[in-house]
Protein backbone atom coordinates (compact mmCIF):
# COMPACT_ATOMS: atom_id res chain seq x y z
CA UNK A 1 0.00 0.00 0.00
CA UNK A 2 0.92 3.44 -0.83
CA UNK A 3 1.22 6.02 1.81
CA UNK A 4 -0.32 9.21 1.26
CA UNK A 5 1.59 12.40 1.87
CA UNK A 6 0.21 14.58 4.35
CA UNK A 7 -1.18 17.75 2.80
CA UNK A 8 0.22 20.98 3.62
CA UNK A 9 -2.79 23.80 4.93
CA UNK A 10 -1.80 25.43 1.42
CA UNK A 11 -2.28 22.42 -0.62
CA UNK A 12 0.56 20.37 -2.12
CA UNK A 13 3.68 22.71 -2.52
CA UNK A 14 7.40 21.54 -2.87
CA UNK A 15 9.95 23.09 -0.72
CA UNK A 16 11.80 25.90 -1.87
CA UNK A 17 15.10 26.46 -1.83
CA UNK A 18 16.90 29.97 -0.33
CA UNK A 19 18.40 30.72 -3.10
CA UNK A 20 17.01 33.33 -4.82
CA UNK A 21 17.11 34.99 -1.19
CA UNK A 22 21.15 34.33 -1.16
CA UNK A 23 21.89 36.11 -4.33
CA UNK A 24 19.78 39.14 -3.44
CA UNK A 25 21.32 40.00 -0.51
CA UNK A 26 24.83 39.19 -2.48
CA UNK A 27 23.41 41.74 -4.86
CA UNK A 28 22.08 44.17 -2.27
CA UNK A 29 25.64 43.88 -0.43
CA UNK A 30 27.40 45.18 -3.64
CA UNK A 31 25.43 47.60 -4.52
CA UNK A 32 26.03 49.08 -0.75
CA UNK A 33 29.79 48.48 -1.12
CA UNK A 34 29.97 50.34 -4.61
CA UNK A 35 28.13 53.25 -3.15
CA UNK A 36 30.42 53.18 -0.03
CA UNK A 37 34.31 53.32 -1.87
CA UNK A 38 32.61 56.47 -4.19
CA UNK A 39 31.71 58.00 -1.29
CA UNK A 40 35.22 57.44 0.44
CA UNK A 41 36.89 58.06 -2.88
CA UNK A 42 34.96 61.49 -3.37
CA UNK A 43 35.74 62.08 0.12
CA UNK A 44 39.41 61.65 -0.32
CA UNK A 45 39.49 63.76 -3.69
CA UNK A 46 37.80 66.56 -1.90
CA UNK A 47 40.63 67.08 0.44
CA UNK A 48 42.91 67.48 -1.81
CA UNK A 49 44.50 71.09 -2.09
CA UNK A 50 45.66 73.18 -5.13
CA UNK A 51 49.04 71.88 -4.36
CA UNK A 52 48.31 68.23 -5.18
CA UNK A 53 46.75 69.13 -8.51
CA UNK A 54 48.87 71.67 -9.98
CA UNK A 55 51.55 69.05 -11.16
CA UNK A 56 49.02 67.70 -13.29
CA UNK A 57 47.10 70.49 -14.12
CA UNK A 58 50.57 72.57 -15.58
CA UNK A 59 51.16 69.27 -17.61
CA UNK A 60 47.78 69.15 -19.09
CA UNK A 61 47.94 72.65 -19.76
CA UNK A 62 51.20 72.12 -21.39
CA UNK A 63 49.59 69.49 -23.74
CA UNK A 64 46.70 71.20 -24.61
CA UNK A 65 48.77 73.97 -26.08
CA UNK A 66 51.42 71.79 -27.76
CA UNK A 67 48.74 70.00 -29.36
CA UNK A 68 46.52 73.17 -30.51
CA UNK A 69 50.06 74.17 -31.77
CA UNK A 70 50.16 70.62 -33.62
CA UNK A 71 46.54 71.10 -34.97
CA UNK A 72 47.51 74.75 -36.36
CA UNK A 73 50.18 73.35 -38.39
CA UNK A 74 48.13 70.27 -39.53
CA UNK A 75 45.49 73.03 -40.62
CA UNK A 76 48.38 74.99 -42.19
CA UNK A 77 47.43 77.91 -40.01
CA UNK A 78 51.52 78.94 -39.25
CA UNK A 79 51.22 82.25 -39.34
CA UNK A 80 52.19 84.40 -35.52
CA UNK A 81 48.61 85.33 -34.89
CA UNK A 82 48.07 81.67 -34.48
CA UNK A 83 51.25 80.51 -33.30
CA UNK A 84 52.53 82.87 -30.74
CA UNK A 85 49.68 82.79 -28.36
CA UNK A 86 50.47 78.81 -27.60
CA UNK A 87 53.74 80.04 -27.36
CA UNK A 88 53.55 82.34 -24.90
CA UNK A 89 51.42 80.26 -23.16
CA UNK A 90 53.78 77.56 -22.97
CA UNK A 91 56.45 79.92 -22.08
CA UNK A 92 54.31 81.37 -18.74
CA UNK A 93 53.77 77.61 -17.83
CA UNK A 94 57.54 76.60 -17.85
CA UNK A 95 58.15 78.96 -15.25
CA UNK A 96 55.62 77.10 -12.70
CA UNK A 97 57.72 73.71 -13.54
CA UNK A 98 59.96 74.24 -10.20
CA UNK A 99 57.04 75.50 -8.16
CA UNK A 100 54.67 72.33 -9.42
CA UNK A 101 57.32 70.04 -8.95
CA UNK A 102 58.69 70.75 -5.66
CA UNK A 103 60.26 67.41 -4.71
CA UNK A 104 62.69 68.23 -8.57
CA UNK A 105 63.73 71.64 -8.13
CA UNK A 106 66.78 71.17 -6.28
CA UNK A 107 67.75 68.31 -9.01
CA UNK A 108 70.37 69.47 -11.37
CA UNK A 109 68.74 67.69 -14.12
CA UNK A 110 65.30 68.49 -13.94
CA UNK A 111 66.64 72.16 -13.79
CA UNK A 112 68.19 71.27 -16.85
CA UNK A 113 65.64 70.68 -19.10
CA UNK A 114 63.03 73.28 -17.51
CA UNK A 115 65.83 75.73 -18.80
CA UNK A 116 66.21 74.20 -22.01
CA UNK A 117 62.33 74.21 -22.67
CA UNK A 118 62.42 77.93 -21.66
CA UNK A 119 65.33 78.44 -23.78
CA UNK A 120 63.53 76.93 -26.98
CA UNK A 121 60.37 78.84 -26.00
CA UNK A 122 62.04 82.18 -25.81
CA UNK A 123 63.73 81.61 -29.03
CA UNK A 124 60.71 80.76 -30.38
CA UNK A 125 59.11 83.88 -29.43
CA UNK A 126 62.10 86.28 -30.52
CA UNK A 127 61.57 85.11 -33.73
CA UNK A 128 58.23 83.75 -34.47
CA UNK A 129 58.09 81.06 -37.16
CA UNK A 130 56.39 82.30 -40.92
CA UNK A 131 55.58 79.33 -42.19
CA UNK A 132 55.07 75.84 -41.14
CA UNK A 133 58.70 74.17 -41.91
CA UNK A 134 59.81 76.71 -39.51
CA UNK A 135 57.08 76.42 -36.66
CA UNK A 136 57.48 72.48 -36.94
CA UNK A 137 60.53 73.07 -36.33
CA UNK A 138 60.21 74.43 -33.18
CA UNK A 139 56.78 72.15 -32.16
CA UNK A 140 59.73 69.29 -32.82
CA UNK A 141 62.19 71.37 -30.62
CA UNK A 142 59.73 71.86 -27.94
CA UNK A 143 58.82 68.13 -28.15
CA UNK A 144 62.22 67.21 -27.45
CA UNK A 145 62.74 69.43 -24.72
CA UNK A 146 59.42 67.66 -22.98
CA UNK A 147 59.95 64.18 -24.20
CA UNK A 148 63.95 64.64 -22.18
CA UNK A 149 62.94 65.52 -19.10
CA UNK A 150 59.93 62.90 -19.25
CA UNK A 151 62.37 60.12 -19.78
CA UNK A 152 63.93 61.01 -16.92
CA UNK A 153 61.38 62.23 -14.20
CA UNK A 154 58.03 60.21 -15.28
């Protein structure tokens, strides 16, 4: 004889398992941790002074007008009206490199090529280029000058 299963007061149900309950609050744990290293991360950025960004912010300065500069000559726009004001730009940067770099200014070498980039930058600006063999010229010049002291320092 067959015994009969004892019904359940909601009818015949199979167990379930806890599962789908597990991965939820897996889920539900992530979620929280994500939201809780932004919030320390954003925390930790906002404490940061001018001081810890200005390194980085005189570099990306520094690119953005090397590479207008770049663009100007792609576009065959040479000329000193569109030339010199990346220059002097440039130029007013490379003095901050010993003030953004504090930790380099007493090294000989680092001294070295902030005076050499200066150096290229001022003749640059003596004797702004006229056309573009001359101004890529001194975009490869100035290149050189950044991609020395790079090699060294980065």
């Amino acid at each position: 004889m067959n015994n009969p299963r004892p019904e359940t007061p909601y009818g015949d149900q199979k167990p379930h398992g806890n599962g789908a309950k597990y991965i939820i609050l897996i889920l539900v744990g992530l979620a929280i941790g994500v939201l809780a290293t932004v919030m320390l991360l954003r925390t930790i950025e906002g404490r940061k002074t001018w001081q810890d960004h200005f390194p980085g912010a005189a570099m990306h300065m520094m690119a953005a007008h090397a590479a207008q500069l770049g663009g100007n000559i792609k576009a065959n726009r040479c000329n000193p009206s569109d030339s010199v004001p990346h220059l002097q730009t440039l130029r007013a940067v490379s003095n901050d490199l010993e003030p953004a770099f504090p930790g380099l200014a007493d090294d000989a070498r680092f001294a070295g090529h902030a005076g050499d980039l200066r150096a290229t930058l001022d003749d640059a600006l003596a004797s702004p280029a006229e056309n573009c063999e001359t101004l890529v010229a001194t975009a490869d010049k100035i290149g050189e000058n950044c991609k020395a002291c790079h090699q060294d320092f980065r």
